[in-house]
PDB file of N, CA and C in Angstrom:
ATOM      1  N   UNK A   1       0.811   7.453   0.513  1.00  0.00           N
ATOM      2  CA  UNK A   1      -0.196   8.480   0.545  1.00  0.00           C
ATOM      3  C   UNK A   1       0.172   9.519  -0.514  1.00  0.00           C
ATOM      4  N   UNK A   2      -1.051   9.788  -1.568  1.00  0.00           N
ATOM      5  CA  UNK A   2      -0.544  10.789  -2.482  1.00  0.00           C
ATOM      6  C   UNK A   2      -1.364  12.086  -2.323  1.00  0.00           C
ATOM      7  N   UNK A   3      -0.823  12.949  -2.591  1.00  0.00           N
ATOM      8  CA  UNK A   3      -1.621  14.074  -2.414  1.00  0.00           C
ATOM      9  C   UNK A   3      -1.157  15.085  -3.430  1.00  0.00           C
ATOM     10  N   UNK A   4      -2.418  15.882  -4.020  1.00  0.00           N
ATOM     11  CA  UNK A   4      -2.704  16.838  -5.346  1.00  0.00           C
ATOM     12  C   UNK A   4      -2.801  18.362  -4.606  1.00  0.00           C
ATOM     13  N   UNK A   5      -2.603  19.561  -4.612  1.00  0.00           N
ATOM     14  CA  UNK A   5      -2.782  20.824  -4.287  1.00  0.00           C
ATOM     15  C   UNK A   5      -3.456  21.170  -5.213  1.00  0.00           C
ATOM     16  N   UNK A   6      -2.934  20.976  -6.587  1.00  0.00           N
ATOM     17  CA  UNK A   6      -3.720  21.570  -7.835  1.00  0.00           C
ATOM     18  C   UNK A   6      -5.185  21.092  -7.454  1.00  0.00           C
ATOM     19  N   UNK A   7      -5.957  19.929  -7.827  1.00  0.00           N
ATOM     20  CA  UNK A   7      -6.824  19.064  -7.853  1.00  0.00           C
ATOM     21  C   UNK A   7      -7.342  18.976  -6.688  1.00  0.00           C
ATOM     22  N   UNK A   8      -6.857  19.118  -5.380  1.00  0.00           N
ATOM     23  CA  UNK A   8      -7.561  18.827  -3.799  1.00  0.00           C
ATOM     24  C   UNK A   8      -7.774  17.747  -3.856  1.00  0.00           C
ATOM     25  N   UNK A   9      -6.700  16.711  -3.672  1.00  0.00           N
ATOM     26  CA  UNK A   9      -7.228  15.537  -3.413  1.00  0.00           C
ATOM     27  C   UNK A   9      -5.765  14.854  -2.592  1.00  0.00           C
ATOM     28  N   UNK A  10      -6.568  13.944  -1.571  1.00  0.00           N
ATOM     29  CA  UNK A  10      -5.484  12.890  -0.616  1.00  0.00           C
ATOM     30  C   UNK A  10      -5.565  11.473  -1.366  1.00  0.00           C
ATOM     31  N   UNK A  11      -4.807  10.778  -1.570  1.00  0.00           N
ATOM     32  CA  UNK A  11      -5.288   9.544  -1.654  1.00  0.00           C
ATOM     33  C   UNK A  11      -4.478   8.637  -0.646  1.00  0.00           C
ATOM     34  N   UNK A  12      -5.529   7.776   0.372  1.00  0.00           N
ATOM     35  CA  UNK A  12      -4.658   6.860   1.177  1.00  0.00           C
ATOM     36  C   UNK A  12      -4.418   5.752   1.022  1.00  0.00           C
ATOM     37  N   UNK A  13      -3.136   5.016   0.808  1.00  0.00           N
ATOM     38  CA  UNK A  13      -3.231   3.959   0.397  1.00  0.00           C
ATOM     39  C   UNK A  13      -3.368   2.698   1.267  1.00  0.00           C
ATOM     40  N   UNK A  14      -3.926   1.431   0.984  1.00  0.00           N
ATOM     41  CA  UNK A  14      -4.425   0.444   1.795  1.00  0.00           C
ATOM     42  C   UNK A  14      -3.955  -1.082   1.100  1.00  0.00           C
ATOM     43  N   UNK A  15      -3.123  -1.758   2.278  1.00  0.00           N
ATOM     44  CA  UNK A  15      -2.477  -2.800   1.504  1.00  0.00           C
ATOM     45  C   UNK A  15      -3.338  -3.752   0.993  1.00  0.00           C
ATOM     46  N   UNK A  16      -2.808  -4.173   0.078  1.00  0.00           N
ATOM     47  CA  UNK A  16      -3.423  -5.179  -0.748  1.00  0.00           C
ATOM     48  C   UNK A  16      -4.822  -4.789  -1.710  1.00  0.00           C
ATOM     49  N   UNK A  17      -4.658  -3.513  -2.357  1.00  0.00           N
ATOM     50  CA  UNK A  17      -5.649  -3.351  -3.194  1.00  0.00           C
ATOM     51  C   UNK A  17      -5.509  -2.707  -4.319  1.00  0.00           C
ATOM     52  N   UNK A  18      -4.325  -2.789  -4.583  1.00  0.00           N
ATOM     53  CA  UNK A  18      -3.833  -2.150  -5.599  1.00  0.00           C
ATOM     54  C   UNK A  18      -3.292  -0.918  -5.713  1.00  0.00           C
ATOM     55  N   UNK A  19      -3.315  -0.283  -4.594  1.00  0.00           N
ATOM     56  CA  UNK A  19      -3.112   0.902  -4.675  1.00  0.00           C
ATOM     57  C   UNK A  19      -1.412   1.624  -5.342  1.00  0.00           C
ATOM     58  N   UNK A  20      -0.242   0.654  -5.603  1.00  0.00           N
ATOM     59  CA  UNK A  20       0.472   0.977  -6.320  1.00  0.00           C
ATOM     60  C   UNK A  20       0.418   1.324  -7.616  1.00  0.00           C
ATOM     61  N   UNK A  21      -0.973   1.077  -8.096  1.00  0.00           N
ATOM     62  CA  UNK A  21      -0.923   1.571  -9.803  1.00  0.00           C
ATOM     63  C   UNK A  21      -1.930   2.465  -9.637  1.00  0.00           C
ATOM     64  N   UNK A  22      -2.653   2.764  -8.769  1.00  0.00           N
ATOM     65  CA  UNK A  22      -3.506   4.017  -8.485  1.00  0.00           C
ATOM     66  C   UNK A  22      -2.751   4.351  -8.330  1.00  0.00           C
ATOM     67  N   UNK A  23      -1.753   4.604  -7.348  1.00  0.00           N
ATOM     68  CA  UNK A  23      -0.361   6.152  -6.838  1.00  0.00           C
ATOM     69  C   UNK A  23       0.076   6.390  -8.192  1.00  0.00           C
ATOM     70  N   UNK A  24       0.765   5.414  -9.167  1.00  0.00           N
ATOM     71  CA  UNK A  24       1.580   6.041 -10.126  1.00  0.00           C
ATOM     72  C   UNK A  24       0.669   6.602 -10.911  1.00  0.00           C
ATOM     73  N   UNK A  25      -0.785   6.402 -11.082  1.00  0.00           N
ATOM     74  CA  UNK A  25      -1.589   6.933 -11.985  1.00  0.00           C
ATOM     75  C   UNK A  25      -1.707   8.204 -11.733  1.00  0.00           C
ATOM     76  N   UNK A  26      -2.081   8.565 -10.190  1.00  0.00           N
ATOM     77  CA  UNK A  26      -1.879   9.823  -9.646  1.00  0.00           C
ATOM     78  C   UNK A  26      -1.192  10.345 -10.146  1.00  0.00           C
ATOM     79  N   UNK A  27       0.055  10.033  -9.805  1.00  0.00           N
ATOM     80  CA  UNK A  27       1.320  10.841  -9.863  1.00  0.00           C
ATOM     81  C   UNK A  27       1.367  11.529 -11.393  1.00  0.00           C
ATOM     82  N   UNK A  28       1.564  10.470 -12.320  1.00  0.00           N
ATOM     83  CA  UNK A  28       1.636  10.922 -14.148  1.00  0.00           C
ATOM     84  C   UNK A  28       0.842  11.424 -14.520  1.00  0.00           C
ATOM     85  N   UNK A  29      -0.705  11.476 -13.790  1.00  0.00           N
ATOM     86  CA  UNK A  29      -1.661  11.941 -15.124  1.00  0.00           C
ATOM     87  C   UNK A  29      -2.312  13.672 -13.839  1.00  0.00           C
ATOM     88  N   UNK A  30      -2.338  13.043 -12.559  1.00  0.00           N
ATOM     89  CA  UNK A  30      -2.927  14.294 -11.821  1.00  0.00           C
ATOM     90  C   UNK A  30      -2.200  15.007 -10.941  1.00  0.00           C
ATOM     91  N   UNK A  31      -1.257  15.233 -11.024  1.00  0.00           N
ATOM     92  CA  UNK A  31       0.022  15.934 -10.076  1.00  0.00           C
ATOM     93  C   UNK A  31       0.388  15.796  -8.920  1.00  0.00           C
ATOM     94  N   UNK A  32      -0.129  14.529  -8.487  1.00  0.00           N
ATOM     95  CA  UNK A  32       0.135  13.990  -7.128  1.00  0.00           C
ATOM     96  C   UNK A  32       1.511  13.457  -6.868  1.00  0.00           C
ATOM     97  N   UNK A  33       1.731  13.758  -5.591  1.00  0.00           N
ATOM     98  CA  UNK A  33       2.847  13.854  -5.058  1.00  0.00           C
ATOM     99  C   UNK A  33       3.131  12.794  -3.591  1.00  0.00           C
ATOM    100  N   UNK A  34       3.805  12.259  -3.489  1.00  0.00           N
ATOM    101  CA  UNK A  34       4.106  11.585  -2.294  1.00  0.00           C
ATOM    102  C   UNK A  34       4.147  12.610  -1.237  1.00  0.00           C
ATOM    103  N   UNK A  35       3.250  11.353   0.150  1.00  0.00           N
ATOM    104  CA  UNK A  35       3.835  12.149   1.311  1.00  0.00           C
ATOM    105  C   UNK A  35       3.536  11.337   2.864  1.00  0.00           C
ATOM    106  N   UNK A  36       4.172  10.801   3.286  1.00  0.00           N
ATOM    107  CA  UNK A  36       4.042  10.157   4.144  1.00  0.00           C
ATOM    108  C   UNK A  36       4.951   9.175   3.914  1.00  0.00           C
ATOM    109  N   UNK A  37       4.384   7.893   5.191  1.00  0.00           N
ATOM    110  CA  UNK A  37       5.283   6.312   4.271  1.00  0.00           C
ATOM    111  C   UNK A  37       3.610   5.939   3.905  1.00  0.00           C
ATOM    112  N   UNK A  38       3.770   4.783   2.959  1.00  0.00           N
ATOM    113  CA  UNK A  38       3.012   4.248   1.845  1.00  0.00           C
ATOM    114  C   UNK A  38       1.838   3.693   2.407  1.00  0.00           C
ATOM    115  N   UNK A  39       1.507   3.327   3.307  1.00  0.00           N
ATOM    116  CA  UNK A  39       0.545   2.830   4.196  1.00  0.00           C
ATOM    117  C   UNK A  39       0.010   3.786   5.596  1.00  0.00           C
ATOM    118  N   UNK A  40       0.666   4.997   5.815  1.00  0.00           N
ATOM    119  CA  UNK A  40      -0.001   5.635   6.519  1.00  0.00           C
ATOM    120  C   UNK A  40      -1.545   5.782   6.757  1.00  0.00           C
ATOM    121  N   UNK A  41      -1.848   6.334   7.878  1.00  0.00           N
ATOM    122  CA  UNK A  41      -3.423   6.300   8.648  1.00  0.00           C
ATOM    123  C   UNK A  41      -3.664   8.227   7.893  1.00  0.00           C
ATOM    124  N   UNK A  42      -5.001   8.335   7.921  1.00  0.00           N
ATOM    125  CA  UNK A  42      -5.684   9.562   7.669  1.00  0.00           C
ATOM    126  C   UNK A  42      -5.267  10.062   9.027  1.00  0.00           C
ATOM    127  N   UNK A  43      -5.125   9.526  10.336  1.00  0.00           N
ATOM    128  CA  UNK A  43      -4.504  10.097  11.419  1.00  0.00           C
ATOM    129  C   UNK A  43      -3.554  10.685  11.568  1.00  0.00           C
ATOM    130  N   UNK A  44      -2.746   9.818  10.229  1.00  0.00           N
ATOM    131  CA  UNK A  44      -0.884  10.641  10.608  1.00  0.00           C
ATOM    132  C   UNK A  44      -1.251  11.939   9.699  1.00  0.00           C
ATOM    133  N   UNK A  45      -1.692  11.769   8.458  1.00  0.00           N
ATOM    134  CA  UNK A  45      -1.912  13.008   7.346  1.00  0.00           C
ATOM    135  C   UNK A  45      -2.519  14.034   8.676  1.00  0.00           C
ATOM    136  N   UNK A  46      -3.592  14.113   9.481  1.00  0.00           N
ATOM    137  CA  UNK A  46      -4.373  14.947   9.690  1.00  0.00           C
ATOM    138  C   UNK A  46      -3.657  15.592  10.977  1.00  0.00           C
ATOM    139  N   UNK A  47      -2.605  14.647  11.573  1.00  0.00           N
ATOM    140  CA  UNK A  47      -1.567  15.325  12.579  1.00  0.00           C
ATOM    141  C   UNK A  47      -0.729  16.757  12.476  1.00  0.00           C
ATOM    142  N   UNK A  48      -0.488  16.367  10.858  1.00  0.00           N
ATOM    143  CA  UNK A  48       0.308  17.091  10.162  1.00  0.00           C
ATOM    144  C   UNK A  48       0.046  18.501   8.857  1.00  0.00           C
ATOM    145  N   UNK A  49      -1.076  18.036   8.570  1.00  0.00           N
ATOM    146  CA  UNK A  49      -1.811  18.889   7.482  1.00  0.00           C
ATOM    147  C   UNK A  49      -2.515  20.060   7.879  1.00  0.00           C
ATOM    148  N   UNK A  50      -2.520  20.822   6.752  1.00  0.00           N
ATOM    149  CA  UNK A  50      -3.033  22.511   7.377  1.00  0.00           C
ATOM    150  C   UNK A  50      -4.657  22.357   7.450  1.00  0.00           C
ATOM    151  N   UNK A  51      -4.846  23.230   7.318  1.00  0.00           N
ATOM    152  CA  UNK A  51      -6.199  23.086   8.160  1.00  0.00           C
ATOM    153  C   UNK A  51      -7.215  23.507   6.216  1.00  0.00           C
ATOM    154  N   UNK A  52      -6.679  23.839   5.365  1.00  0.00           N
ATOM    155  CA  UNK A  52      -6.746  24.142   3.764  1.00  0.00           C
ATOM    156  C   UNK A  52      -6.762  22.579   3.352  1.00  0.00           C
ATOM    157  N   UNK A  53      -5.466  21.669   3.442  1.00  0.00           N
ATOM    158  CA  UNK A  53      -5.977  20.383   3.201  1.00  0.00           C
ATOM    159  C   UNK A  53      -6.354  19.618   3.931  1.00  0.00           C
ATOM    160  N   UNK A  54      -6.897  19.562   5.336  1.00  0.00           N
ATOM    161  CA  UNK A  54      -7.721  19.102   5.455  1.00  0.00           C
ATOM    162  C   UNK A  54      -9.312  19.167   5.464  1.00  0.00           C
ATOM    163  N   UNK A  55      -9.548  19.885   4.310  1.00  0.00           N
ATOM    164  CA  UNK A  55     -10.662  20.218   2.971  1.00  0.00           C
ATOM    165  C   UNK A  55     -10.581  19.317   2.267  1.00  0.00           C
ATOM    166  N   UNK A  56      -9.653  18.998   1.927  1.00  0.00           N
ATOM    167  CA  UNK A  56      -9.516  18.061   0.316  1.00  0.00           C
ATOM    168  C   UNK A  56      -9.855  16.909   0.350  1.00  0.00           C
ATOM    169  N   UNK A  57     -10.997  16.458  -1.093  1.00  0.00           N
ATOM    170  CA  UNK A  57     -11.372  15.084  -1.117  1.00  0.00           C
ATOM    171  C   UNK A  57     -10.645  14.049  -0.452  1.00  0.00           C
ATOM    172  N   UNK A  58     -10.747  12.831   0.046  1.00  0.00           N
ATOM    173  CA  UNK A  58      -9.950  11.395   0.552  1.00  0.00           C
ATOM    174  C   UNK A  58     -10.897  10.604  -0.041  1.00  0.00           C
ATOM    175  N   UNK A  59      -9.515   9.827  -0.919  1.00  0.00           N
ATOM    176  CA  UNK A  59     -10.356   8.366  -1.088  1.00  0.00           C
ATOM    177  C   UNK A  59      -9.473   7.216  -0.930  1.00  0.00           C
ATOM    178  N   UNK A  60      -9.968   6.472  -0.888  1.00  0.00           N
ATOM    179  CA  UNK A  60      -9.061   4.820  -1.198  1.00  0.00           C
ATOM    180  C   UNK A  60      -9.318   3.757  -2.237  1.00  0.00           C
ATOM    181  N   UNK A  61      -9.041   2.843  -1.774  1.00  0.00           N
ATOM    182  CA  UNK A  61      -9.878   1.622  -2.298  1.00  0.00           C
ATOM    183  C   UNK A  61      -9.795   0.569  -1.025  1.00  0.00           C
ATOM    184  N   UNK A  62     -10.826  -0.689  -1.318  1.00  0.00           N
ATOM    185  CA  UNK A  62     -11.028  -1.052   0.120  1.00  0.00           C
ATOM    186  C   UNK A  62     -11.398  -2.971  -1.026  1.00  0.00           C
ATOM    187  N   UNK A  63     -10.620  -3.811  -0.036  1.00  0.00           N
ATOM    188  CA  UNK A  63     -10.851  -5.119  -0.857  1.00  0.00           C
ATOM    189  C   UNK A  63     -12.459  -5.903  -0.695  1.00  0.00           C
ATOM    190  N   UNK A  64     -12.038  -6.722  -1.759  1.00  0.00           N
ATOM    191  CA  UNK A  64     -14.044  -7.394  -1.444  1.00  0.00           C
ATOM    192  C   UNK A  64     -13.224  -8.545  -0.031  1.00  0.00           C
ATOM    193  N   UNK A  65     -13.959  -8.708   1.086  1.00  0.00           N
ATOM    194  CA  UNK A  65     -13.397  -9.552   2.207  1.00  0.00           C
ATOM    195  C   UNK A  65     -13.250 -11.326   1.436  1.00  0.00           C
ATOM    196  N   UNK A  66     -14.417 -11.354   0.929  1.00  0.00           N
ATOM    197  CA  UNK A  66     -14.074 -12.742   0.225  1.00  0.00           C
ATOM    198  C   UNK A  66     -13.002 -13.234  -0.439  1.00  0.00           C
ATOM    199  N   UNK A  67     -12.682 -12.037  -1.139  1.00  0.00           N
ATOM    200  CA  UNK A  67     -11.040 -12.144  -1.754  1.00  0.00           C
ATOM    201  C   UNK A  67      -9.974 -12.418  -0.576  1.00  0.00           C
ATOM    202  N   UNK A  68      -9.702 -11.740   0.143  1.00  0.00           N
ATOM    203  CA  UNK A  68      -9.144 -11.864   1.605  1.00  0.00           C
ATOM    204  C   UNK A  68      -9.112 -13.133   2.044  1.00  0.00           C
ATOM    205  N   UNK A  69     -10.440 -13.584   2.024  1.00  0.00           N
ATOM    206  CA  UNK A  69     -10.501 -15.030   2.758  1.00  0.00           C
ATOM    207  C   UNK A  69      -9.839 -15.834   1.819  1.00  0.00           C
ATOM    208  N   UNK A  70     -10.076 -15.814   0.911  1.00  0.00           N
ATOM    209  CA  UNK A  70      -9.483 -16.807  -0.180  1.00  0.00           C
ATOM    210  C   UNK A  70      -7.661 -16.550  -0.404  1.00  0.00           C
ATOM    211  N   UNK A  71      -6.969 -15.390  -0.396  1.00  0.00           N
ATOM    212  CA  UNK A  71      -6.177 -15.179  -0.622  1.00  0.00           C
ATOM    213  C   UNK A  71      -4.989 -16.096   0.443  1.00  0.00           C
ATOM    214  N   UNK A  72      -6.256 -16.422   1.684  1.00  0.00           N
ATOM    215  CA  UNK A  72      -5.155 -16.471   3.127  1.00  0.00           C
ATOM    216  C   UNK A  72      -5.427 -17.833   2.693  1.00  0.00           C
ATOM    217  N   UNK A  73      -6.531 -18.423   2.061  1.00  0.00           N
ATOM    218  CA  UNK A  73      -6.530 -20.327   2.525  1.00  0.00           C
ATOM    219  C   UNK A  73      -5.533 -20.546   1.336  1.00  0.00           C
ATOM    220  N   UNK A  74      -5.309 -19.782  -0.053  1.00  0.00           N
ATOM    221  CA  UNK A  74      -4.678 -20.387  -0.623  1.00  0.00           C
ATOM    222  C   UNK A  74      -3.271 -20.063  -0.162  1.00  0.00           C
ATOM    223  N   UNK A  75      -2.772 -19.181   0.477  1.00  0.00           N
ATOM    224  CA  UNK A  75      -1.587 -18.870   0.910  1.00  0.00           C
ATOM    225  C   UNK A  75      -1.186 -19.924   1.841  1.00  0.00           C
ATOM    226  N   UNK A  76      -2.094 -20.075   2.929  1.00  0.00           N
ATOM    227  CA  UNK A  76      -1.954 -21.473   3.847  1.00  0.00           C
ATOM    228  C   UNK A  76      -1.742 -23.107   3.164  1.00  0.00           C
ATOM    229  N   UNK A  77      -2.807 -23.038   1.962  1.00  0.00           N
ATOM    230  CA  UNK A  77      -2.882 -24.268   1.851  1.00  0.00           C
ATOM    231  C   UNK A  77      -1.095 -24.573   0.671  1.00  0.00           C
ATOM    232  N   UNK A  78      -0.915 -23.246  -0.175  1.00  0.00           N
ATOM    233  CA  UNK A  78       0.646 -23.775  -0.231  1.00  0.00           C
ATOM    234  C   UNK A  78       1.263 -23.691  -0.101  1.00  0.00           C
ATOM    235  N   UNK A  79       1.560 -22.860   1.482  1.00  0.00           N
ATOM    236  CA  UNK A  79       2.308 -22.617   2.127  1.00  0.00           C
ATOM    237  C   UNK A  79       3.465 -21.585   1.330  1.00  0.00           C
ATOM    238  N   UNK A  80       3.066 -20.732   0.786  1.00  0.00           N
ATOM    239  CA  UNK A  80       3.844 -19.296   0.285  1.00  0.00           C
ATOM    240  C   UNK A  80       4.535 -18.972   0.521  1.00  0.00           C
ATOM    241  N   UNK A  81       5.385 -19.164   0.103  1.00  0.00           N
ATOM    242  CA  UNK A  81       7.205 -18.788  -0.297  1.00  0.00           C
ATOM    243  C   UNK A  81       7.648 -18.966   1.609  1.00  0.00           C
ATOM    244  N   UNK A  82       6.911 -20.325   1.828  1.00  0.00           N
ATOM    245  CA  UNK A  82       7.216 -20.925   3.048  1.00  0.00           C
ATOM    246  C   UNK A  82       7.117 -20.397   4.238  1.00  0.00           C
ATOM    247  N   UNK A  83       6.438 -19.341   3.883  1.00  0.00           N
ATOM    248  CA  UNK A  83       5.779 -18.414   5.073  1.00  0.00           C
ATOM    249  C   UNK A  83       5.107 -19.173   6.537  1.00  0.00           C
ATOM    250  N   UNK A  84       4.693 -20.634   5.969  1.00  0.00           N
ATOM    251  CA  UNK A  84       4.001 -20.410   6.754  1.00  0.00           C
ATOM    252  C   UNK A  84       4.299 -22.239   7.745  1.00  0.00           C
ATOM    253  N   UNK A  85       5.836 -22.363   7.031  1.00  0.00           N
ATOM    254  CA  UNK A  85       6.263 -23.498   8.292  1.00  0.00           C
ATOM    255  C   UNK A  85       7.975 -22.797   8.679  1.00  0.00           C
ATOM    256  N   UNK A  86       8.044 -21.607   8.235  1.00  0.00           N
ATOM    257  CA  UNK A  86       9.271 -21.163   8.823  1.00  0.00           C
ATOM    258  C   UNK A  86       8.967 -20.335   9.779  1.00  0.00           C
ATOM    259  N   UNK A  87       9.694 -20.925  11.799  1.00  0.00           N
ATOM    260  CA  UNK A  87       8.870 -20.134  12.418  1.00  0.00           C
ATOM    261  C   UNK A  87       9.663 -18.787  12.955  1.00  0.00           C
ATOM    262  N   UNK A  88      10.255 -18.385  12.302  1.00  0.00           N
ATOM    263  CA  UNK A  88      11.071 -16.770  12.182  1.00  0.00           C
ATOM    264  C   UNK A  88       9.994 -16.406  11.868  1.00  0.00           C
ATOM    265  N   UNK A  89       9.687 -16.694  10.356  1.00  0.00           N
ATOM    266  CA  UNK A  89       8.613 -15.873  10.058  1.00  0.00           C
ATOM    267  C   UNK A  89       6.887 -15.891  10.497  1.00  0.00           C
ATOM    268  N   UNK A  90       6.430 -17.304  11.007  1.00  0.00           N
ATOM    269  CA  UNK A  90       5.289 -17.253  11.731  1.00  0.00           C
ATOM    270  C   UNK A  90       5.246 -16.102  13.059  1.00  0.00           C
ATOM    271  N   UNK A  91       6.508 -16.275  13.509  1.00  0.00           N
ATOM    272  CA  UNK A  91       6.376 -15.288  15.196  1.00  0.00           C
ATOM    273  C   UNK A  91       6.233 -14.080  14.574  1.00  0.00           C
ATOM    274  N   UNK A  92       6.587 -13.787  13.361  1.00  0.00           N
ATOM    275  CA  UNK A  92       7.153 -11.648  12.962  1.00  0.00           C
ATOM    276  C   UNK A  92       5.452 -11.867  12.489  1.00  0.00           C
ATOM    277  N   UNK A  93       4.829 -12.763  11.945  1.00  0.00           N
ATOM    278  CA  UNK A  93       3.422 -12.446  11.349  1.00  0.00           C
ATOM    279  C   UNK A  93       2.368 -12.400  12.585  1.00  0.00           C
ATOM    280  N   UNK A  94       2.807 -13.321  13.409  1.00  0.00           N
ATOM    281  CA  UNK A  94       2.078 -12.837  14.590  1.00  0.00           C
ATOM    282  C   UNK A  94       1.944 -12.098  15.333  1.00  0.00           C
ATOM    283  N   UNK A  95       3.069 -10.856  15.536  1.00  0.00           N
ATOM    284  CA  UNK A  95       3.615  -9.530  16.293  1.00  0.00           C
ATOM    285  C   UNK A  95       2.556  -8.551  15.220  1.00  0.00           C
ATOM    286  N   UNK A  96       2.801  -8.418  14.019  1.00  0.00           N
ATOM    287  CA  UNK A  96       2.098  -7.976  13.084  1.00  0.00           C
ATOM    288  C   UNK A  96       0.357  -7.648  13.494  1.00  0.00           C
ATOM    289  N   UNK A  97      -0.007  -8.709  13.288  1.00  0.00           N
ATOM    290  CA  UNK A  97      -1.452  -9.282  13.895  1.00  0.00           C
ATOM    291  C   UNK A  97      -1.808  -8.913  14.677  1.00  0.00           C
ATOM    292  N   UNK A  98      -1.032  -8.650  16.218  1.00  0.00           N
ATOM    293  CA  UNK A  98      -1.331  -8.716  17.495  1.00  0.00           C
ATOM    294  C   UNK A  98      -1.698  -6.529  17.035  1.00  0.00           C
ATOM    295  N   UNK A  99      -0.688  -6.553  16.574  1.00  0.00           N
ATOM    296  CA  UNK A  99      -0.356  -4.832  16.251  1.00  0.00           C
ATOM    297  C   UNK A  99      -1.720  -4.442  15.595  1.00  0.00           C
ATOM    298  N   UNK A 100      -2.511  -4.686  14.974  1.00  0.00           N
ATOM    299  CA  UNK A 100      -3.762  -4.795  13.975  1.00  0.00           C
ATOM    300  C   UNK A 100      -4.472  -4.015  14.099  1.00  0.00           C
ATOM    301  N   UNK A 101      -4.456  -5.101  15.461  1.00  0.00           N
ATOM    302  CA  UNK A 101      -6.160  -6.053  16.002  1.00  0.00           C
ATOM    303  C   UNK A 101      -6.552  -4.627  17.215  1.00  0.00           C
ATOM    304  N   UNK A 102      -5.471  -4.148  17.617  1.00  0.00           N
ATOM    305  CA  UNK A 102      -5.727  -3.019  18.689  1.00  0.00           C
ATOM    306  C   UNK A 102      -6.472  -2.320  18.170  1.00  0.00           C
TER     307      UNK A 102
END
């Protein structure tokens, strides 16, 4: 999560959309600053934030779902960095999931 005082702006970040080269863009070109962990909710920011930034623009970015779908059959179909017949890691992706979906 980056956030500007100069500029008024939050930005939240959302996995899988790039948002690591949006943050650093933030950061170098508009004075944004880290604050949170990297995937935080507008819930945790707004727990915590004054009542001044929570004024300030929010944006994200948000994936096309088709990409999504495609990303998971090709991940399934070659089985990605074996993700997906090692079952350590099937049970931790399913705890994940279960965590989501609430």
């Amino acid at each position: 999560m980056i956030i500007s005082h100069r500029y008024r702006y939050l930005f939240v970040e959302l996995p899988r959309t790039g948002s690591t080269a949006v943050k650093r863009e933030l950061r170098d070109m508009y004075e944004g600053v880290g604050i949170l962990a990297k995937h935080a909710t507008y819930r945790d920011f707004e727990a915590r934030a004054t009542e001044d930034e929570k004024k300030y623009f929010v944006f994200s970015g948000i994936r096309n779902p088709m990409d999504i779908a495609v990303s998971r059959y090709v991940n399934l179909r070659d089985n990605a960095r074996g993700h997906f017949t090692d079952p350590e890691e099937m049970a931790r992706r399913q705890s994940i999931a279960g965590k989501i979906e609430r």
